[in-house]
Protein backbone atom coordinates (compact mmCIF):
# COMPACT_ATOMS: atom_id res chain seq x y z
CA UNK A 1 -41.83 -134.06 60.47
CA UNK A 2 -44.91 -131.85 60.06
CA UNK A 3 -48.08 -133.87 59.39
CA UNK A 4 -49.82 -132.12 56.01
CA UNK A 5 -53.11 -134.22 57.12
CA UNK A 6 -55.58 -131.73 57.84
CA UNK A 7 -58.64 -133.37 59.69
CA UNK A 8 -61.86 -131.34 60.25
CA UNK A 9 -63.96 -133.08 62.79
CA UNK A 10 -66.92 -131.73 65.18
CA UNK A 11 -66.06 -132.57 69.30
CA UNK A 12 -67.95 -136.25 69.13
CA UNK A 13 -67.69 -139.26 71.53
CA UNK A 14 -67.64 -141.72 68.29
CA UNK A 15 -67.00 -141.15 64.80
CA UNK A 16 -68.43 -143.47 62.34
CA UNK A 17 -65.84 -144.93 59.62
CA UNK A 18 -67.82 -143.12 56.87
CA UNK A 19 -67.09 -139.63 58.50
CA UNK A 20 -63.45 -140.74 59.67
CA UNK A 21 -62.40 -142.19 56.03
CA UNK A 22 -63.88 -138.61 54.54
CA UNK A 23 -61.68 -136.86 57.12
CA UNK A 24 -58.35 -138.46 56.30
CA UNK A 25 -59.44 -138.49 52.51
CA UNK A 26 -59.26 -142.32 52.22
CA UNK A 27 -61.02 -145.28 51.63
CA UNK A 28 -62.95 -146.90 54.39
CA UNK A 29 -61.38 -150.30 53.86
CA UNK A 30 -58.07 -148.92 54.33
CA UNK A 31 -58.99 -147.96 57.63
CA UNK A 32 -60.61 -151.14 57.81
CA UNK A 33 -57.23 -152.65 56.79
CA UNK A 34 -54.32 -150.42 58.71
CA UNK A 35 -57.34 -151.84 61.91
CA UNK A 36 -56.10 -154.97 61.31
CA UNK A 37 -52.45 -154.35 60.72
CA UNK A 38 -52.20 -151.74 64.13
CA UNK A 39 -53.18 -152.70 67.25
CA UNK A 40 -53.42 -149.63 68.68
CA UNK A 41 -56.39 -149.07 66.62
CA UNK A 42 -59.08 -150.39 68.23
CA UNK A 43 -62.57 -148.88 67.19
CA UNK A 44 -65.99 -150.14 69.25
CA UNK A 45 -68.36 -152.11 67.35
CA UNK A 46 -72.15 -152.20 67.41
CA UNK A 47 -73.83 -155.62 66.92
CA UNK A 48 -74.15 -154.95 63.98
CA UNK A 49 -70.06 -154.72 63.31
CA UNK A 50 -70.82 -150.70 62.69
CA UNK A 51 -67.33 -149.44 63.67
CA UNK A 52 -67.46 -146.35 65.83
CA UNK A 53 -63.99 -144.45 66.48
CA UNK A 54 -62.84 -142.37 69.87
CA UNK A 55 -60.66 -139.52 69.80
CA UNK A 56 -58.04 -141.60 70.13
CA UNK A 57 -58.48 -143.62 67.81
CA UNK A 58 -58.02 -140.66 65.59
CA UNK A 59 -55.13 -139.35 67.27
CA UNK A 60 -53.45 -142.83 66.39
CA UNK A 61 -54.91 -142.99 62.62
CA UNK A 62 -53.37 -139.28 62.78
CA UNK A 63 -50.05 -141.32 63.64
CA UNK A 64 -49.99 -143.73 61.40
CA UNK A 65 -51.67 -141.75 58.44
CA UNK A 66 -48.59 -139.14 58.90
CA UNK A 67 -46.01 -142.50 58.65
CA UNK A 68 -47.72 -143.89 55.95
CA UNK A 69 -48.57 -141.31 53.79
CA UNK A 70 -46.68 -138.90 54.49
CA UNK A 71 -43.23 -139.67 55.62
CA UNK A 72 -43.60 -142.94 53.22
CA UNK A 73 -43.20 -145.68 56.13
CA UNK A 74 -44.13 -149.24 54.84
CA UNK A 75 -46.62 -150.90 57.22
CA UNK A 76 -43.83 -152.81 59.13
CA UNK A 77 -41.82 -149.70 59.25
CA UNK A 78 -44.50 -147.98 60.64
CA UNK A 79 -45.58 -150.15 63.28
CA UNK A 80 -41.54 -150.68 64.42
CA UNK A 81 -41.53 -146.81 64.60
CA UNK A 82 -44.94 -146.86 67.13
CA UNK A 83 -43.70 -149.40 68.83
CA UNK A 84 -39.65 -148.11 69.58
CA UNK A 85 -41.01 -143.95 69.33
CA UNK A 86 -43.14 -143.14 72.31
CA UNK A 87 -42.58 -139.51 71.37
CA UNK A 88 -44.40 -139.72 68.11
CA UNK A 89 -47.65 -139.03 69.41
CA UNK A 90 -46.48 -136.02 71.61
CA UNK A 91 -44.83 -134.86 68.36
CA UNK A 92 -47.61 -134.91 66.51
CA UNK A 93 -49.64 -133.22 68.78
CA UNK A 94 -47.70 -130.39 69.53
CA UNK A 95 -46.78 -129.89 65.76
CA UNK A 96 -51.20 -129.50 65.40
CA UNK A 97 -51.22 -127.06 68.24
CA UNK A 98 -48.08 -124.79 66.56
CA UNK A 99 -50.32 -125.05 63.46
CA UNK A 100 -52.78 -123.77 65.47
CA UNK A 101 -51.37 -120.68 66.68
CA UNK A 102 -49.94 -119.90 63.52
CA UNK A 103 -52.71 -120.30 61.84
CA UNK A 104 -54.56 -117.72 64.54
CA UNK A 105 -51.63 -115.42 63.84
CA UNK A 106 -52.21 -115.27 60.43
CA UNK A 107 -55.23 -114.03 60.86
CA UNK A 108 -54.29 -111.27 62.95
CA UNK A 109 -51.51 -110.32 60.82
CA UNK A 110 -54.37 -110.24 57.74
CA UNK A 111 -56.83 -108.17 60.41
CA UNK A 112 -53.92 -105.52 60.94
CA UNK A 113 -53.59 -105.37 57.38
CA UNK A 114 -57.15 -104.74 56.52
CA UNK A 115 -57.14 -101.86 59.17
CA UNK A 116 -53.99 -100.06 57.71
CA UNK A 117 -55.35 -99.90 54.46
């Protein structure tokens, strides 16, 4: 269950759909869309209808993006799995920070390398 989504977002409040959709590599109106079909995605709105999403609304498109696209969850699926697997999200989130670390290890390992040579 390790989540090949990599997301590369700057520490915001809000994230526009634009810069969200480019994150996740998708289409706006399928965020648009899985909005409508998850409600634990719930993204503020301007008055103009602008959508504007927290950090956790990303955590949860994290969620669902991993079911979806990755693991190959229909919709249904997916939202039976949120709704029965509270663990999902703590999954998720400690898979990111193992990626983390050995992603930083990596880079040490490479560093010590450079320095032997």
């Amino acid at each position: 269950m390790i989540p090949k989504v990599k997301i590369n977002l700057p520490d915001k409040l809000y994230y526009p759909i634009g810069e969200v959709a480019r994150a996740f590599n998708v289409n706006s109106s399928l965020i648009r869309y899985w909005e409508q079909e998850f409600p634990i995605l719930k993204p503020k709105k301007n008055k103009k209808g602008n959508r504007y999403f927290t950090p956790e609304d990303i955590k949860n498109l994290k969620i669902i993006y991993h079911l979806v696209k990755e693991k190959g969850y229909t919709l249904d699926g997916a939202r039976v799995a949120l709704a029965t697997n509270h663990k999902i999200s703590e999954t998720i989130s400690m898979i990111d920070r193992l990626e983390f670390v050995k992603a930083e290890l990596v880079k040490l390992k490479d560093s010590l390398l450079e320095n032997i040579e």
